[in-house]
Structures are given as C-alpha cells and as structure tokens.
PDB file of N, CA and C in Angstrom:
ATOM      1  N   UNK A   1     156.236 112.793 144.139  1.00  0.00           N
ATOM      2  CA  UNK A   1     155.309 111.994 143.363  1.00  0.00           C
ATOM      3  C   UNK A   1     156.018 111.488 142.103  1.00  0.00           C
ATOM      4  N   UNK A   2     155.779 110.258 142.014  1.00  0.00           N
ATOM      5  CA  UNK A   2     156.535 109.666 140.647  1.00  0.00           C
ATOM      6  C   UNK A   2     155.620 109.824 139.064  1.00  0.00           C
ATOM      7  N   UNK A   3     156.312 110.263 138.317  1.00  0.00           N
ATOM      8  CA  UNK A   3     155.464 111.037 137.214  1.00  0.00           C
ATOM      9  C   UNK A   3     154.644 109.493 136.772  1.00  0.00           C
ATOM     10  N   UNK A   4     153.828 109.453 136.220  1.00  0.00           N
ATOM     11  CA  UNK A   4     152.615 108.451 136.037  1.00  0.00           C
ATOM     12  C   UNK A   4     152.484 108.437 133.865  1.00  0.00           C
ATOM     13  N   UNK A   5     152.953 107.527 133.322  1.00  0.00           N
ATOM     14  CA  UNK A   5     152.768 107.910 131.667  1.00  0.00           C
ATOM     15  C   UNK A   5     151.941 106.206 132.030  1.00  0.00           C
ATOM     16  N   UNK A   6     150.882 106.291 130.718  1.00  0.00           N
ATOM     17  CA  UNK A   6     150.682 105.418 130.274  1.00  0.00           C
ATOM     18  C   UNK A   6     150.847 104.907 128.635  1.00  0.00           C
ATOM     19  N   UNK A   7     150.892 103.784 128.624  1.00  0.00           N
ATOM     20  CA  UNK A   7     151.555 103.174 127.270  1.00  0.00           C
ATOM     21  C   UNK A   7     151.111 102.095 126.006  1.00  0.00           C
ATOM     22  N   UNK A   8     149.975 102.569 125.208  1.00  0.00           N
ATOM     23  CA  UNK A   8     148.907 102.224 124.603  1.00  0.00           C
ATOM     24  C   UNK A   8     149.683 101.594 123.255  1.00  0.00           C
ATOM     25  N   UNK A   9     149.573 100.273 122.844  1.00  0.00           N
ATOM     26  CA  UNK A   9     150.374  99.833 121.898  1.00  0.00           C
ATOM     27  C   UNK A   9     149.281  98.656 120.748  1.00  0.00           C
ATOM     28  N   UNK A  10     149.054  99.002 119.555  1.00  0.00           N
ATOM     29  CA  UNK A  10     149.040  97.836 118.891  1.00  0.00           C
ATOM     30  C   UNK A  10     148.693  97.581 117.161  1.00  0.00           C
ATOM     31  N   UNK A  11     148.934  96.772 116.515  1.00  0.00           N
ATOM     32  CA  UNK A  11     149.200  96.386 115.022  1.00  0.00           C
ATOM     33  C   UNK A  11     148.057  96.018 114.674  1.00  0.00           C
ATOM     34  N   UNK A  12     148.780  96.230 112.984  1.00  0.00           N
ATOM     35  CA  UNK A  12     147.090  95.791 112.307  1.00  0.00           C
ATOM     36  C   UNK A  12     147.929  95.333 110.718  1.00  0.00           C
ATOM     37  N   UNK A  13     147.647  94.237 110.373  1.00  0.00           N
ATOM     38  CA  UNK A  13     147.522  93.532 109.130  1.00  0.00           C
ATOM     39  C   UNK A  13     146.892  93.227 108.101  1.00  0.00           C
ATOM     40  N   UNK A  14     147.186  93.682 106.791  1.00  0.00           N
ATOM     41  CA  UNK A  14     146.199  93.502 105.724  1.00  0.00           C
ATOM     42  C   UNK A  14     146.082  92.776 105.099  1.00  0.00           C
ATOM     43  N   UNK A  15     145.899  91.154 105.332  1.00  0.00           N
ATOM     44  CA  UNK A  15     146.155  90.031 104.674  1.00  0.00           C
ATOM     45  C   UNK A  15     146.416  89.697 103.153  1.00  0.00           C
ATOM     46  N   UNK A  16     145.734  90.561 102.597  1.00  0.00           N
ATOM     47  CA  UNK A  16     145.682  90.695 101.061  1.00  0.00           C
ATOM     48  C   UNK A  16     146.663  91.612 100.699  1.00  0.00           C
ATOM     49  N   UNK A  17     147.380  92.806 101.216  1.00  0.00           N
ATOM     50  CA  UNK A  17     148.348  93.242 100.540  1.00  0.00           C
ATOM     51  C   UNK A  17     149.414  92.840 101.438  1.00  0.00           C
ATOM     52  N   UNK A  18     149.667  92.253 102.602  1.00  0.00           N
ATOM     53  CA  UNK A  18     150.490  92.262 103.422  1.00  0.00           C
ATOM     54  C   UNK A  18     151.348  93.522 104.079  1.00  0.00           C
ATOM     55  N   UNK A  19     150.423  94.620 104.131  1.00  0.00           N
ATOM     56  CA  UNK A  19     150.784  95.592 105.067  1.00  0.00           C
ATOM     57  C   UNK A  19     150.641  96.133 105.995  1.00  0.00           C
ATOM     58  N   UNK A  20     151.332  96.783 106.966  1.00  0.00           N
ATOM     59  CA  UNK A  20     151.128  95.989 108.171  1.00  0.00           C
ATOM     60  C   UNK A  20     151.503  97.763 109.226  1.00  0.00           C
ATOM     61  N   UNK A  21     150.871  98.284 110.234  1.00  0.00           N
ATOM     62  CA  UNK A  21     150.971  99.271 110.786  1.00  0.00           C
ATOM     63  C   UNK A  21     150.743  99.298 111.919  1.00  0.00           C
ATOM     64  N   UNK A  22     151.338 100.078 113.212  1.00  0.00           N
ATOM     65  CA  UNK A  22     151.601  99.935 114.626  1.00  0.00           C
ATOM     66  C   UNK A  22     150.410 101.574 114.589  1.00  0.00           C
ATOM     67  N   UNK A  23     150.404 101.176 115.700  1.00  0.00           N
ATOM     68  CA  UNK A  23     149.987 102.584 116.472  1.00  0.00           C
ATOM     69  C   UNK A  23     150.108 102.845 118.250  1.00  0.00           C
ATOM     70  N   UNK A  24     150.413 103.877 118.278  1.00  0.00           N
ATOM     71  CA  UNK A  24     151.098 104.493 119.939  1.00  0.00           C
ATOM     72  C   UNK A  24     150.355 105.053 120.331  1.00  0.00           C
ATOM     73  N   UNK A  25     150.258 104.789 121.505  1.00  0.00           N
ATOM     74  CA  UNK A  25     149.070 106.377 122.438  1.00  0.00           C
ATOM     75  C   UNK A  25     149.790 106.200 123.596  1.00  0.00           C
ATOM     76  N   UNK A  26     150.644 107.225 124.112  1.00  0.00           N
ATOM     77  CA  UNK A  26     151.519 107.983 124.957  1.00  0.00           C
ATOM     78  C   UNK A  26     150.478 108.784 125.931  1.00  0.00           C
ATOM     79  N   UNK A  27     150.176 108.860 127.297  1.00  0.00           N
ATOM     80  CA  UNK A  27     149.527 109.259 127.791  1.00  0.00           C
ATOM     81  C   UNK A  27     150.258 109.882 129.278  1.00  0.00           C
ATOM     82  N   UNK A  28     150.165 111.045 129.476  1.00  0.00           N
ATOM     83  CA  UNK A  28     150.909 111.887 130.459  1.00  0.00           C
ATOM     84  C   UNK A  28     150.492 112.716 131.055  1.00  0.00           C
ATOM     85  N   UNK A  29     149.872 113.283 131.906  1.00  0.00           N
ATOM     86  CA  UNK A  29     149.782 114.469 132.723  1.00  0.00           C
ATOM     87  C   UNK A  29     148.717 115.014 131.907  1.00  0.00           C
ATOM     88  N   UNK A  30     147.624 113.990 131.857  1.00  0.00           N
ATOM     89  CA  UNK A  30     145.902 114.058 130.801  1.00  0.00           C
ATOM     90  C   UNK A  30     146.503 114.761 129.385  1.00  0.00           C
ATOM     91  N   UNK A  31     147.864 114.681 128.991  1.00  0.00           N
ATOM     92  CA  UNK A  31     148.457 115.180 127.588  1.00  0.00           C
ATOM     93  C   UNK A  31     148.390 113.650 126.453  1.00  0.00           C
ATOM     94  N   UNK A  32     148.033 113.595 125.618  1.00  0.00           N
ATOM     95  CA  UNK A  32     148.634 112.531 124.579  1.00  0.00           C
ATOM     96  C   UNK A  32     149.347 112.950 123.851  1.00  0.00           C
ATOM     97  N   UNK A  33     149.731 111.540 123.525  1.00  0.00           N
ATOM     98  CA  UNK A  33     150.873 112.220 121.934  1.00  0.00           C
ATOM     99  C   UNK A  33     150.094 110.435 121.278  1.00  0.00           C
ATOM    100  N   UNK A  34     149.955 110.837 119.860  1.00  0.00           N
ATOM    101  CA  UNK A  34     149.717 109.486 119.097  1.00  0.00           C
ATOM    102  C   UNK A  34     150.533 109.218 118.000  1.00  0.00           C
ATOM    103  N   UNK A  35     150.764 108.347 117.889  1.00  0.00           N
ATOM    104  CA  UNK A  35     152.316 107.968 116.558  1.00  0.00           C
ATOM    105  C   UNK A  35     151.528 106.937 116.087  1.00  0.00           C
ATOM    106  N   UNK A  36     151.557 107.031 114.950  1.00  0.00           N
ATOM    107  CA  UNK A  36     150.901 105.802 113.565  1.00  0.00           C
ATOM    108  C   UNK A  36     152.494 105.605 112.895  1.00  0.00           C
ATOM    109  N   UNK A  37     152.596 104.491 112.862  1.00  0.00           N
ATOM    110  CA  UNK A  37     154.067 103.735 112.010  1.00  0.00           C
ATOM    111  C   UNK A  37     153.946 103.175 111.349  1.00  0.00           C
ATOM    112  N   UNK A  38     154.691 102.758 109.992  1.00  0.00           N
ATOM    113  CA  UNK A  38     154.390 101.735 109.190  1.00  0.00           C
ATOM    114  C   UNK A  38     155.201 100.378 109.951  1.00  0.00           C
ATOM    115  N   UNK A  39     155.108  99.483 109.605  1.00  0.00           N
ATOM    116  CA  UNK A  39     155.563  98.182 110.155  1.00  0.00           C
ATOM    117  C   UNK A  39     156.091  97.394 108.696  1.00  0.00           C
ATOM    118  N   UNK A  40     157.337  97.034 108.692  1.00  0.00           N
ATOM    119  CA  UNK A  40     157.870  95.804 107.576  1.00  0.00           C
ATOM    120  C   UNK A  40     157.592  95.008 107.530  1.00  0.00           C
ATOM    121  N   UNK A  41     157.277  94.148 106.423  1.00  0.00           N
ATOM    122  CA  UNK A  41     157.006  92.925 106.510  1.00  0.00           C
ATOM    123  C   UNK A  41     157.715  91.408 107.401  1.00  0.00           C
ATOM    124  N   UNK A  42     157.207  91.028 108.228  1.00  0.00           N
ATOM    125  CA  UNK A  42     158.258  90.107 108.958  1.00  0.00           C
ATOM    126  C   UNK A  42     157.183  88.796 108.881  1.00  0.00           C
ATOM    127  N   UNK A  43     157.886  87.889 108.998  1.00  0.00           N
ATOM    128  CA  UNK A  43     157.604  86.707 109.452  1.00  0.00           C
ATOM    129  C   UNK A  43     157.136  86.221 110.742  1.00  0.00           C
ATOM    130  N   UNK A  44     155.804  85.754 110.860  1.00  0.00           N
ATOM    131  CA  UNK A  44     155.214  85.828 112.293  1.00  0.00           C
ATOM    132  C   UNK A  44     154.646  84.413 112.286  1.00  0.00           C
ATOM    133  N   UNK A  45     154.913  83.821 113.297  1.00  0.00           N
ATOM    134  CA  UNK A  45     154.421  82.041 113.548  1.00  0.00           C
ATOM    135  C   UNK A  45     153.857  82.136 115.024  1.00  0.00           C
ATOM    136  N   UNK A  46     152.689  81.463 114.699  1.00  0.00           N
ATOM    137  CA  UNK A  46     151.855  81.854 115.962  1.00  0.00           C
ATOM    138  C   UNK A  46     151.924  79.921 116.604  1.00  0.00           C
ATOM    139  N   UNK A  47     152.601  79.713 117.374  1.00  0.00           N
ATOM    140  CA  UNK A  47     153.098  78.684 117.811  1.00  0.00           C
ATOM    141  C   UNK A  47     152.321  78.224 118.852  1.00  0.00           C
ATOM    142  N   UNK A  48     151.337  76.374 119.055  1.00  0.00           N
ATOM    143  CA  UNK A  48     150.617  76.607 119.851  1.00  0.00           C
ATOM    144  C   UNK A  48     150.729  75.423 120.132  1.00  0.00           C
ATOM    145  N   UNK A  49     150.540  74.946 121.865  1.00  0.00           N
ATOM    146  CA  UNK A  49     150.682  73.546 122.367  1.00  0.00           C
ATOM    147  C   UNK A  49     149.953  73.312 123.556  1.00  0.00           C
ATOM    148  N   UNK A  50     149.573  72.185 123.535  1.00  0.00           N
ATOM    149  CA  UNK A  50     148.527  71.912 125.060  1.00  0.00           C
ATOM    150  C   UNK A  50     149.456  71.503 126.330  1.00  0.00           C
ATOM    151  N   UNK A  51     151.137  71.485 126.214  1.00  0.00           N
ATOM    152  CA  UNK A  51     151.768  71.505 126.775  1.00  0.00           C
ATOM    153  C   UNK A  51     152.054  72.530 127.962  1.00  0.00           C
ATOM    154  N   UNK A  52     151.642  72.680 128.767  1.00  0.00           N
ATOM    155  CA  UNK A  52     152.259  73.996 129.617  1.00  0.00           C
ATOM    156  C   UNK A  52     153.593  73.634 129.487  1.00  0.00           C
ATOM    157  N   UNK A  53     154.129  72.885 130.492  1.00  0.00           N
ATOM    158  CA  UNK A  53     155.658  72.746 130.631  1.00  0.00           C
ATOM    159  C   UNK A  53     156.274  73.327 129.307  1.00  0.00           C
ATOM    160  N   UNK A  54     155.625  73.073 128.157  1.00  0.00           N
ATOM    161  CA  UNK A  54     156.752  73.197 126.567  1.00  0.00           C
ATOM    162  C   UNK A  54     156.650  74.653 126.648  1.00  0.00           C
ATOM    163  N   UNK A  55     155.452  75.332 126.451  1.00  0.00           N
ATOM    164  CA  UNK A  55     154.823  76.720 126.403  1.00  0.00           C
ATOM    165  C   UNK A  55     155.699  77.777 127.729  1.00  0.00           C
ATOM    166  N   UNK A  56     155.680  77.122 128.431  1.00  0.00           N
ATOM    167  CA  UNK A  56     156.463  77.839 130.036  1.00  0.00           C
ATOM    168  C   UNK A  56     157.831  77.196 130.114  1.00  0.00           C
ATOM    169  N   UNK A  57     159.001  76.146 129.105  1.00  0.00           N
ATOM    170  CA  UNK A  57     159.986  76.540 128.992  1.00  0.00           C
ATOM    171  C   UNK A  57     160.626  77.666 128.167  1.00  0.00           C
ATOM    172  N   UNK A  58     159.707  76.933 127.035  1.00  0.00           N
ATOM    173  CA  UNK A  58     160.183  77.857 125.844  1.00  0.00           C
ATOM    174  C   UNK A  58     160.220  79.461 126.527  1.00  0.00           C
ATOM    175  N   UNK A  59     159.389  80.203 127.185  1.00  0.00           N
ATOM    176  CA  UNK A  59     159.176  81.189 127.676  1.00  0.00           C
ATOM    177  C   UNK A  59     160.502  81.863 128.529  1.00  0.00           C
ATOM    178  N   UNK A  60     160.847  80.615 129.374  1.00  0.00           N
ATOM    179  CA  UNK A  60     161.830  81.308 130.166  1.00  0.00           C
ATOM    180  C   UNK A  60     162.942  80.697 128.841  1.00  0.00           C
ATOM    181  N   UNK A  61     163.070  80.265 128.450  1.00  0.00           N
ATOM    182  CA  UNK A  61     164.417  79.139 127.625  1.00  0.00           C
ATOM    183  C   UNK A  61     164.871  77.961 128.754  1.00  0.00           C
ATOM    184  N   UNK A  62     164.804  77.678 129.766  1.00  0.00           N
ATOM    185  CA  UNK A  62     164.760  76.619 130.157  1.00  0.00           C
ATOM    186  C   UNK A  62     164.148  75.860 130.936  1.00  0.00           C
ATOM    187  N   UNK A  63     164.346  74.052 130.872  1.00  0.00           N
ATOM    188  CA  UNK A  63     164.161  73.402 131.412  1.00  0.00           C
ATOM    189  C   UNK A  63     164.679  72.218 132.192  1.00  0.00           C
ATOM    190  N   UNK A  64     164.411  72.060 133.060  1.00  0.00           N
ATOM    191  CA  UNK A  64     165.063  71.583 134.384  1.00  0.00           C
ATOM    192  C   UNK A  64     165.623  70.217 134.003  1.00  0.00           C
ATOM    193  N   UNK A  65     164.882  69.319 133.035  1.00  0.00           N
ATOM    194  CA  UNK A  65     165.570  67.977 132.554  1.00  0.00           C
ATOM    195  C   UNK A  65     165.195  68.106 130.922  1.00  0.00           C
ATOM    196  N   UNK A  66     164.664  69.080 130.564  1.00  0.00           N
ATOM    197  CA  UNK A  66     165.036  68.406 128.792  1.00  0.00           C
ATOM    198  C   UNK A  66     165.595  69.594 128.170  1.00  0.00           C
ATOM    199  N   UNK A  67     166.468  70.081 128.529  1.00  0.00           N
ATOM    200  CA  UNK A  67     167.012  71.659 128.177  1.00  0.00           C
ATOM    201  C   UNK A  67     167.189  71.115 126.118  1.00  0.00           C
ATOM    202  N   UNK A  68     168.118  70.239 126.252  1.00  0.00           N
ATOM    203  CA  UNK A  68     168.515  69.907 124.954  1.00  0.00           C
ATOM    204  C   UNK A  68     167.167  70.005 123.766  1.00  0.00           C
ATOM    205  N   UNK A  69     166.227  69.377 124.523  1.00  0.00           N
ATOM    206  CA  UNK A  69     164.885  70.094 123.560  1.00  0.00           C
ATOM    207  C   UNK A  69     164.567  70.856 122.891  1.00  0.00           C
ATOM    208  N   UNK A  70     164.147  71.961 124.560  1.00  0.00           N
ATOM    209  CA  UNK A  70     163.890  73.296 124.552  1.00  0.00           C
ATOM    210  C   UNK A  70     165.157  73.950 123.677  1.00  0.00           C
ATOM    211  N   UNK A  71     166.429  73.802 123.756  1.00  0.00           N
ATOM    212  CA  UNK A  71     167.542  74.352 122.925  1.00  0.00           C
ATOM    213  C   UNK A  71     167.002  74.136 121.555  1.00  0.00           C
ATOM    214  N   UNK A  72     166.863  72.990 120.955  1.00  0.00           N
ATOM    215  CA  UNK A  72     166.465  72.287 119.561  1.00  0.00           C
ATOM    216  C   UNK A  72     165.080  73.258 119.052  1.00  0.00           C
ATOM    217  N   UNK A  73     164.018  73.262 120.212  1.00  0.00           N
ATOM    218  CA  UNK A  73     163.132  74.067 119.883  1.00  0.00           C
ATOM    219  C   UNK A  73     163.347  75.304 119.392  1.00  0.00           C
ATOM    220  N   UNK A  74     163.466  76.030 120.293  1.00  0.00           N
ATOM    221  CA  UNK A  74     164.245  77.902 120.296  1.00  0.00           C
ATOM    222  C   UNK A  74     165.248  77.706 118.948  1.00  0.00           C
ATOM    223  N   UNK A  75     165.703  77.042 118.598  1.00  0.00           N
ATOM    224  CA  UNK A  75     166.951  76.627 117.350  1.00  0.00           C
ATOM    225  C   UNK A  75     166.151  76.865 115.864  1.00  0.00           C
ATOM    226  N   UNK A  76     165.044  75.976 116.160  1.00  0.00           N
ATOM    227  CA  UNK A  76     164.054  76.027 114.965  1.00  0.00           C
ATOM    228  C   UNK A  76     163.431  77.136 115.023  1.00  0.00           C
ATOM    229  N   UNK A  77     163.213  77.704 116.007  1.00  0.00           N
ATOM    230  CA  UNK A  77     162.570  79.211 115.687  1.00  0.00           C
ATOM    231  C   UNK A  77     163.121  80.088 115.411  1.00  0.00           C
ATOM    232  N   UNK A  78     164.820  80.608 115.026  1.00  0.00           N
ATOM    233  CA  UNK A  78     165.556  81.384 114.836  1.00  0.00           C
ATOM    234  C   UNK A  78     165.483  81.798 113.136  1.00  0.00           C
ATOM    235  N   UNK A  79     164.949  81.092 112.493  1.00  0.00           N
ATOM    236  CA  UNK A  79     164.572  81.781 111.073  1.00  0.00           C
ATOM    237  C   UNK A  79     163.645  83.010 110.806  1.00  0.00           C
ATOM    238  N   UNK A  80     162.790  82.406 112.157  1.00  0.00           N
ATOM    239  CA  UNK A  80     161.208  83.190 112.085  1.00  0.00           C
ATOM    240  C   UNK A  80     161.687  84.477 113.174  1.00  0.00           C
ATOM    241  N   UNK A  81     161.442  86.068 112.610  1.00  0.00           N
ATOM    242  CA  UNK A  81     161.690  87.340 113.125  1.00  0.00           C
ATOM    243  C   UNK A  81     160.817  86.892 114.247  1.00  0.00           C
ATOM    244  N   UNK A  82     159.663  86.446 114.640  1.00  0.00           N
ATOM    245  CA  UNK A  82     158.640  86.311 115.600  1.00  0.00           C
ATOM    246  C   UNK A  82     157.744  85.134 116.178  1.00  0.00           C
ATOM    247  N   UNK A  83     158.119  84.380 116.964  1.00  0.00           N
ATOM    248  CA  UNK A  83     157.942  83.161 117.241  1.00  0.00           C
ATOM    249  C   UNK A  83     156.388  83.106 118.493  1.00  0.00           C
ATOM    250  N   UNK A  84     155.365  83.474 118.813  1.00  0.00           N
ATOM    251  CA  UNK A  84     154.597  83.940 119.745  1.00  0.00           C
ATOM    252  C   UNK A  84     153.963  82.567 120.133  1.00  0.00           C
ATOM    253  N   UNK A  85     154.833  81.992 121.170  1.00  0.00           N
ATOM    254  CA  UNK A  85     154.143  80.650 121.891  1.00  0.00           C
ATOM    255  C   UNK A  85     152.893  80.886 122.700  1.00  0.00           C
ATOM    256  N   UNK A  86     151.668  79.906 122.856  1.00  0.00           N
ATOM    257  CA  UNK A  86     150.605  79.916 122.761  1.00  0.00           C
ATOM    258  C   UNK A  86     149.973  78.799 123.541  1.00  0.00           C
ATOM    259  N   UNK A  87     150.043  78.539 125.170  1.00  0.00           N
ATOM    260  CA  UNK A  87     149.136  77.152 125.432  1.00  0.00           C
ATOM    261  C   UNK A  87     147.820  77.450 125.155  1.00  0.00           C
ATOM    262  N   UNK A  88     147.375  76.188 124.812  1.00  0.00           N
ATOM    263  CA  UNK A  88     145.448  75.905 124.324  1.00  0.00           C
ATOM    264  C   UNK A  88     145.674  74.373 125.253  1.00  0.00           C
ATOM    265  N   UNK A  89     144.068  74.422 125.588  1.00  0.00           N
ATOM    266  CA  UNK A  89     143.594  73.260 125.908  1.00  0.00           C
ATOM    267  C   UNK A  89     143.966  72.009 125.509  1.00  0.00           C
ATOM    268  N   UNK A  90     143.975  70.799 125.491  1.00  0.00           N
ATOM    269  CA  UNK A  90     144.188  69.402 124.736  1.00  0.00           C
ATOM    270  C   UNK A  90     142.837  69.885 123.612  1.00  0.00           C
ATOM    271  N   UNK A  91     141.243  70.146 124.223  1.00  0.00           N
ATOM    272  CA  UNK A  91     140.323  70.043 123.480  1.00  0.00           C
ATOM    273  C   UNK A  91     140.889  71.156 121.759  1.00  0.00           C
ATOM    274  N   UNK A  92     141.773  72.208 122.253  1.00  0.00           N
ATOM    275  CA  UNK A  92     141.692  73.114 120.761  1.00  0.00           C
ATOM    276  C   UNK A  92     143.254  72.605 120.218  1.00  0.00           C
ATOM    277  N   UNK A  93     143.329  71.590 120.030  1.00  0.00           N
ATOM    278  CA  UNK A  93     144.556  71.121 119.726  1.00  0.00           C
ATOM    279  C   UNK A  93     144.451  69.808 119.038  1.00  0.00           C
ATOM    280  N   UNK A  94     143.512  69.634 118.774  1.00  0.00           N
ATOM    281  CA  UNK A  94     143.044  67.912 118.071  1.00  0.00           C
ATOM    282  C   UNK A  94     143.609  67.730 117.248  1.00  0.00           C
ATOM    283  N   UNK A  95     143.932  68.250 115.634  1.00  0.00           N
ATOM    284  CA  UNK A  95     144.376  68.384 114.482  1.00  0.00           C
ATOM    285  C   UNK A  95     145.904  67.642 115.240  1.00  0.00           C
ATOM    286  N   UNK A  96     146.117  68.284 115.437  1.00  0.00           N
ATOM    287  CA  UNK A  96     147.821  67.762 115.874  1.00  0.00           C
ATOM    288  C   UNK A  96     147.420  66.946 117.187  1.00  0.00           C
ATOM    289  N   UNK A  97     146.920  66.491 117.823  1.00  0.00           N
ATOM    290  CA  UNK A  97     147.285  65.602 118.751  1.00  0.00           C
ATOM    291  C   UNK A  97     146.757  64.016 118.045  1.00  0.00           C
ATOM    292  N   UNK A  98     145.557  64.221 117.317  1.00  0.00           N
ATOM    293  CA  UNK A  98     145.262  63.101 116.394  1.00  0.00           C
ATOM    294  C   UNK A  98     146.388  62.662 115.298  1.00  0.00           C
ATOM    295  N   UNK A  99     147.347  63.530 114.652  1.00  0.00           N
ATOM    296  CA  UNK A  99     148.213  63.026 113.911  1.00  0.00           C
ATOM    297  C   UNK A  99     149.325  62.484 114.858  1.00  0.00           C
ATOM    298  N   UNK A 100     149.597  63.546 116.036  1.00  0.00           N
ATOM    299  CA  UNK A 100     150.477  62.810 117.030  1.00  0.00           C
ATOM    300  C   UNK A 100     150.187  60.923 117.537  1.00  0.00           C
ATOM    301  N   UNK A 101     149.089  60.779 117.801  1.00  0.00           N
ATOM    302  CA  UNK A 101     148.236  59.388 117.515  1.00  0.00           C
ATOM    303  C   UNK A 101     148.361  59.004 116.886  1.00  0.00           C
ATOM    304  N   UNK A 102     148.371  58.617 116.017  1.00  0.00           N
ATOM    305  CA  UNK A 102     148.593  58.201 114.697  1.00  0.00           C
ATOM    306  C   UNK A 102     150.415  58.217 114.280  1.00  0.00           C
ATOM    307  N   UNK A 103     150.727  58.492 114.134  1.00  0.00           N
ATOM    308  CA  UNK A 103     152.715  58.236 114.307  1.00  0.00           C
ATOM    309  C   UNK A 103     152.756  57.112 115.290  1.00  0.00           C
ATOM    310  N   UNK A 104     152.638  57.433 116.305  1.00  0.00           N
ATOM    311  CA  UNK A 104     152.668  56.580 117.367  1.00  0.00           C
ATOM    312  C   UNK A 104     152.070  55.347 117.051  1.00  0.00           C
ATOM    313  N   UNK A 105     151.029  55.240 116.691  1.00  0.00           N
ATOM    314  CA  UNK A 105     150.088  53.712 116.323  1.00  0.00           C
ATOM    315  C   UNK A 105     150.894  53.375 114.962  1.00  0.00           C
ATOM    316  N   UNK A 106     151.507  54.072 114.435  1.00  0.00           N
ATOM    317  CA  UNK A 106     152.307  53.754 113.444  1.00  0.00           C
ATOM    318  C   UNK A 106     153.868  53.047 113.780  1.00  0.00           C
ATOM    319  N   UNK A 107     154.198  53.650 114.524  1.00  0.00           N
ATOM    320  CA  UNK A 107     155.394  53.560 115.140  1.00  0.00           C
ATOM    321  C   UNK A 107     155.136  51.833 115.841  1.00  0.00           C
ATOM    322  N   UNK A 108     154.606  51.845 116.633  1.00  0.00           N
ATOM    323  CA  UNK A 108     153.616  50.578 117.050  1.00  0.00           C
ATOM    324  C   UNK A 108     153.405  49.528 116.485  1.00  0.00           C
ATOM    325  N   UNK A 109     152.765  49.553 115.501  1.00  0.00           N
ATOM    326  CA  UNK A 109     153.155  48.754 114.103  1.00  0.00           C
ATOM    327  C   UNK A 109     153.695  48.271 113.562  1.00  0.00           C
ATOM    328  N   UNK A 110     154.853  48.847 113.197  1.00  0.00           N
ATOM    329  CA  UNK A 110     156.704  48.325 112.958  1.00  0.00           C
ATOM    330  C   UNK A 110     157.085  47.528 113.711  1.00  0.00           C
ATOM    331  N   UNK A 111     156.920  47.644 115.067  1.00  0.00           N
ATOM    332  CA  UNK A 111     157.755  46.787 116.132  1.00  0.00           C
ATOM    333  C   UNK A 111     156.938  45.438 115.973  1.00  0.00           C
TER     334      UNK A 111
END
C-alpha cells in the first residue's frame, strides 16, 4: 500500500500593515502536524486577460508563432517575485479593453 499524506496550504495578508503569513496542515495516517509561518514581504501582480492563448502561453512559456512576445512578456515580469496569470471573460475586462479601443481609434486617426 502506498502511504497516503495529504497537503493543506494557504496565505493571508494584512493590507494595512503589509504582513503576510502561510499556514500548513500535513495530514497522515489520521495524524496532523500544523506549521503557521511568517511570510516576507514580496511583490505580487495579479495579471489578467480575456486572452486564453496569452494566459495558456504565458503558462507553458511558449508559443507556436509569437514566442518573441510571450519572451517580451515573461521579460516584464521578472522584476515582480510573483506574477499569477489570470483568464476572465471579455465581459470582466472592459476597463482595459475600452482603453485598448480607444488607442486603436486613435491610432486610426493619424493615418
């Protein structure tokens, strides 16, 4: 029989002081063990696009014809300790797809 653990994981943030703590629950043979950690302050960008394709390169790191992108992308995220890509709908994405509109009708314009 292959021994069976389960593996209980997750954080918590205090916006106002910025401190920040993990917690573990280790589960084994109906035994626990629980570990509370403090967590450092890091830099976390919650990154979000109605793109699948962008969302599911970035994920693996590549793509089949715009690698140079996806490279450029992943490039810009190397400042940030934690980059957590995110597809949403077109509908929860307006803010930025309306300014994306707008460049473009701008862009449009010029010519």
């Amino acid at each position: 029989m292959i021994p069976l653990y389960s593996l209980y994981t997750d954080a918590a943030t205090q916006p106002q002081s910025g401190l920040s703590a993990g917690g573990i629950l280790l589960i084994h043979n109906h035994q626990q063990v629980q570990h509370g950690v403090a967590l450092t302050a890091t830099t976390t960008v919650l990154f979000y696009t109605d793109s699948q394709i962008v969302s599911q390169s970035l994920e693996k790191r590549y793509a089949k014809h715009y690698q140079a992108q996806v490279d450029a992308l992943l490039a810009a995220q190397q400042p940030f300790q934690l980059v957590l890509t995110q597809w949403v709908p077109e509908k929860q994405n307006m803010g930025a797809h309306t300014l994306a509109n707008q460049a473009l009708h701008a862009r449009e314009d010029v010519k």
